[in-house]
N, C-alpha and C. Protein backbone atom coordinates (compact mmCIF):
# COMPACT_ATOMS: atom_id res chain seq x y z
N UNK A 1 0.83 -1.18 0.00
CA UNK A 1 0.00 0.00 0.00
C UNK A 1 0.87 1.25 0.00
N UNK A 2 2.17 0.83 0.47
CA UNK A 2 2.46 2.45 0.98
C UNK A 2 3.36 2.48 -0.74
N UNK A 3 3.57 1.74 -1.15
CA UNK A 3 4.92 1.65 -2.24
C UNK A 3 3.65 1.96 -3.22
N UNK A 4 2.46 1.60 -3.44
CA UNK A 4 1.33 2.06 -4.57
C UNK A 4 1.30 3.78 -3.93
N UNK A 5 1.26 3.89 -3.07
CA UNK A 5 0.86 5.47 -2.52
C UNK A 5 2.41 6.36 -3.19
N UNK A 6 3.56 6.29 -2.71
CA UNK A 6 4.21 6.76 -3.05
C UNK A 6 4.57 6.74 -4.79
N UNK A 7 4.50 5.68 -5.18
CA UNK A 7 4.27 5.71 -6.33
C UNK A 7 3.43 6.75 -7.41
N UNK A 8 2.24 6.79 -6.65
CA UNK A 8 1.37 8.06 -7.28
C UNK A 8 1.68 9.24 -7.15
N UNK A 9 2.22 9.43 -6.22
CA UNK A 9 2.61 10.80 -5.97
C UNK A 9 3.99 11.12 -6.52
N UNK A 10 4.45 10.20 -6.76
CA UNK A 10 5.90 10.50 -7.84
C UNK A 10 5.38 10.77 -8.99
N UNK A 11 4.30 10.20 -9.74
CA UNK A 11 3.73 10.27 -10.91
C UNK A 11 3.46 11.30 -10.87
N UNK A 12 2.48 12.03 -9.84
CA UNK A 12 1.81 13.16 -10.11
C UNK A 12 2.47 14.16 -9.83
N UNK A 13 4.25 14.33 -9.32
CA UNK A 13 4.74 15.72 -8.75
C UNK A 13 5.50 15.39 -10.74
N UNK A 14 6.24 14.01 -11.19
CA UNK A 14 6.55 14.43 -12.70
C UNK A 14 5.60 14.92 -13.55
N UNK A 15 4.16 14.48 -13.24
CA UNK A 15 3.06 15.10 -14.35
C UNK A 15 3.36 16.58 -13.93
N UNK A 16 3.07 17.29 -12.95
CA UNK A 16 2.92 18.40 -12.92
C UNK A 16 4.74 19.49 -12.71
N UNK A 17 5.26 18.42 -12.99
CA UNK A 17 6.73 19.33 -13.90
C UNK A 17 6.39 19.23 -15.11
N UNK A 18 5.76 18.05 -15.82
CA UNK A 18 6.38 18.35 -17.13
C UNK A 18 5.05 18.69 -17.97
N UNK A 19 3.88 18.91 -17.58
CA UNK A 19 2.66 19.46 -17.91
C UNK A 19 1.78 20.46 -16.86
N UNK A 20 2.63 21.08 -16.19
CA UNK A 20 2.10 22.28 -15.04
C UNK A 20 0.66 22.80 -15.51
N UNK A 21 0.43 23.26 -16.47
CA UNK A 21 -0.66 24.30 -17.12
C UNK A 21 -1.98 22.82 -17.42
N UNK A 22 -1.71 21.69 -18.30
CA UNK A 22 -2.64 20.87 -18.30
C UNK A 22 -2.96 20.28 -17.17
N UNK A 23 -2.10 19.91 -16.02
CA UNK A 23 -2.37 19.21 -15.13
C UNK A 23 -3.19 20.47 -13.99
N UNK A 24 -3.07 21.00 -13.66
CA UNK A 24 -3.70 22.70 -13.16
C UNK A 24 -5.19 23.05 -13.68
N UNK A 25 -5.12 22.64 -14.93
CA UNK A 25 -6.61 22.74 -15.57
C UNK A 25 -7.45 21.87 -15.32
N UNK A 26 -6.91 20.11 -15.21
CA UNK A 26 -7.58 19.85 -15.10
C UNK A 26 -8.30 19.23 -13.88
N UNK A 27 -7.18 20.09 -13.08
CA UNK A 27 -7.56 19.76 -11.23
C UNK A 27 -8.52 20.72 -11.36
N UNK A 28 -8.40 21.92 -11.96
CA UNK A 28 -9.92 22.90 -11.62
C UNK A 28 -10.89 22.68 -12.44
N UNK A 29 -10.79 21.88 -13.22
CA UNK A 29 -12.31 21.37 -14.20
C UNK A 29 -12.68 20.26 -12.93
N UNK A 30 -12.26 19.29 -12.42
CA UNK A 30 -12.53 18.54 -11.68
C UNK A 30 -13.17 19.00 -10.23
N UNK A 31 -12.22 20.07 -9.88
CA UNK A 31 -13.28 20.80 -8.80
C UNK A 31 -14.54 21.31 -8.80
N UNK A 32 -14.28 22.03 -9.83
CA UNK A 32 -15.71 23.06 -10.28
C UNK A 32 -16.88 21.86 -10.35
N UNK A 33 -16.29 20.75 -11.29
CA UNK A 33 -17.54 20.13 -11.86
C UNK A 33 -18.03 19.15 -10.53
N UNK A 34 -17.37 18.77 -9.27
CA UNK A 34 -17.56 18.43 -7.99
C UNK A 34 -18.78 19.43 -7.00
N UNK A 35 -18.53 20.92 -7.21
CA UNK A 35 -19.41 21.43 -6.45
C UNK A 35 -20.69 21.06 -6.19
N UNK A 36 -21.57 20.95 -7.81
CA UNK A 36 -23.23 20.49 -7.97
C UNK A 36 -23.00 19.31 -7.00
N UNK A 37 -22.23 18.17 -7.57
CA UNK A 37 -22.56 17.27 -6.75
C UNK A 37 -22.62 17.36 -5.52
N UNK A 38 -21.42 18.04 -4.83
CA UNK A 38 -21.80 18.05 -3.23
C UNK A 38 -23.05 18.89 -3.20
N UNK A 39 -23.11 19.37 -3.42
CA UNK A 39 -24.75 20.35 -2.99
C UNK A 39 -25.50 19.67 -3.01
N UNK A 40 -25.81 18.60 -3.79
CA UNK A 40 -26.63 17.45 -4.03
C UNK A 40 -26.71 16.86 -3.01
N UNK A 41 -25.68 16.00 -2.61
CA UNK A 41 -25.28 15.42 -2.13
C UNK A 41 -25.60 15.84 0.03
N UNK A 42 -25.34 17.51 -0.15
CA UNK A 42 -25.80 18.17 1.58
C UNK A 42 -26.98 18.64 1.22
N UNK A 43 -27.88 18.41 -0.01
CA UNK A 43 -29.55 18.37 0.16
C UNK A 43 -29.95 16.94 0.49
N UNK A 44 -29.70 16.07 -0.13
CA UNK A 44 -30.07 14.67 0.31
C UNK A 44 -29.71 14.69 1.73
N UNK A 45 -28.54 14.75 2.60
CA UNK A 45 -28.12 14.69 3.68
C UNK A 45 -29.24 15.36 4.49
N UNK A 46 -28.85 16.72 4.34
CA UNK A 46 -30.47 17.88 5.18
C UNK A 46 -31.75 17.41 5.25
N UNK A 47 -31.60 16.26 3.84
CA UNK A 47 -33.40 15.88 3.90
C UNK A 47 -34.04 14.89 4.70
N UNK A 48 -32.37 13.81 4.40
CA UNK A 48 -32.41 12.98 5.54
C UNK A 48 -32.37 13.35 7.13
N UNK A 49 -31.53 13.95 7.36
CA UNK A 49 -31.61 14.42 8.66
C UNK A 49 -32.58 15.19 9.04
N UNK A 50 -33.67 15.76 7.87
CA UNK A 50 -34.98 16.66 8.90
C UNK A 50 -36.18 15.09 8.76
N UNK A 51 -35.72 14.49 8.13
CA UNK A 51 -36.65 13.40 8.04
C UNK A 51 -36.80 12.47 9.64
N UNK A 52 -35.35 12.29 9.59
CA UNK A 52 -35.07 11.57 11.74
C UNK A 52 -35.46 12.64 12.11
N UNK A 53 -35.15 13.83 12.26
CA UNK A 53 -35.56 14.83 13.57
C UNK A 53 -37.24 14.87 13.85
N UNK A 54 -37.87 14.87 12.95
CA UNK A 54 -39.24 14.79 12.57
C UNK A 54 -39.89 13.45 12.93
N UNK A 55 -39.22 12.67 13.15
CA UNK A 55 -39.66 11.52 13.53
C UNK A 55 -39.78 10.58 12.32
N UNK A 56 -39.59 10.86 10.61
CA UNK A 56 -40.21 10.16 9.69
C UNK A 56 -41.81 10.76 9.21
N UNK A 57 -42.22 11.47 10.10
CA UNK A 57 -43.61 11.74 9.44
C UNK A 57 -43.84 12.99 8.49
N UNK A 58 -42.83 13.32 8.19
CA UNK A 58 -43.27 14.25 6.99
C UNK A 58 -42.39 14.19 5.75
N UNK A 59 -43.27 14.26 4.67
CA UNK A 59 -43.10 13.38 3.01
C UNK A 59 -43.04 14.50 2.49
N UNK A 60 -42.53 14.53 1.15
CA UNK A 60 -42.33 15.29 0.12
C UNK A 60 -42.01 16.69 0.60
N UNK A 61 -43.14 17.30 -0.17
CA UNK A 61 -43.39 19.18 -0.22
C UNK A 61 -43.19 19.61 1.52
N UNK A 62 -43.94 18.84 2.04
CA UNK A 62 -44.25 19.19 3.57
C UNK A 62 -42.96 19.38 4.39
N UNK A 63 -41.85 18.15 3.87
CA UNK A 63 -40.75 18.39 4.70
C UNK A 63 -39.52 19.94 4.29
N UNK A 64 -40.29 20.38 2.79
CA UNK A 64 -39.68 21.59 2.42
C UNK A 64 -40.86 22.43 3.11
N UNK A 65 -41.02 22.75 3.59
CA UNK A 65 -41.94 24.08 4.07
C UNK A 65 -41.82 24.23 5.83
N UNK A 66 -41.43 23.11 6.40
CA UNK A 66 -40.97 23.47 7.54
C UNK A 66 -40.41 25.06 7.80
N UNK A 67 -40.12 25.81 9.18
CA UNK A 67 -38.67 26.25 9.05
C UNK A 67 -38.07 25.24 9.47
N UNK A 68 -36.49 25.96 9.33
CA UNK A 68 -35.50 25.44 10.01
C UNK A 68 -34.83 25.83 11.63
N UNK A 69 -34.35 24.99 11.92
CA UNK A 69 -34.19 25.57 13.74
C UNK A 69 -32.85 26.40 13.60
N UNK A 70 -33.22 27.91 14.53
CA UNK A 70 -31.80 27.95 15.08
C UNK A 70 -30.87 27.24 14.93
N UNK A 71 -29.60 28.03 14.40
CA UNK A 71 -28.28 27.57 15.62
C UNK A 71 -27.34 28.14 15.48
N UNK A 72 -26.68 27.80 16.74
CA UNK A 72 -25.56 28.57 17.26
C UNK A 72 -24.48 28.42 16.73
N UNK A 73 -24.09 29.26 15.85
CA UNK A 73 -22.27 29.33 15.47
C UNK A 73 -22.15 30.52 16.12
């Protein structure tokens, strides 16, 4: 495991000597195109979690029309 790990990361510090500008691009095409999904991904989460707090009893539309509770940061 550790000789596959280091391995990649030798690969990827020569990719990004000897292709800096492609390899750069396409870490930020890969990010960008990651965002939707997480958002997706912490609506499903939120929906699930107001679904337990709620006990399970509220479906669809209903569980969007709640508010939401306080909180403290």
């Amino acid at each position: 495991m550790c000789c596959r790990f280091s391995s990649l990361v030798v690969l990827l510090v020569a990719l990004l000597v000897s292709y800096p500008w492609e390899l750069l691009t396409a870490g930020t095409i890969a990010y960008l195109a990651g965002i939707p999904l997480a958002y997706m991904h912490y609506q499903k989460l939120e929906r699930t979690h107001l679904a337990a707090a709620s006990g399970g009893l509220l479906h669809g539309s209903d569980a969007e029309e709640t508010e939401r509770p306080n909180r403290l940061n």
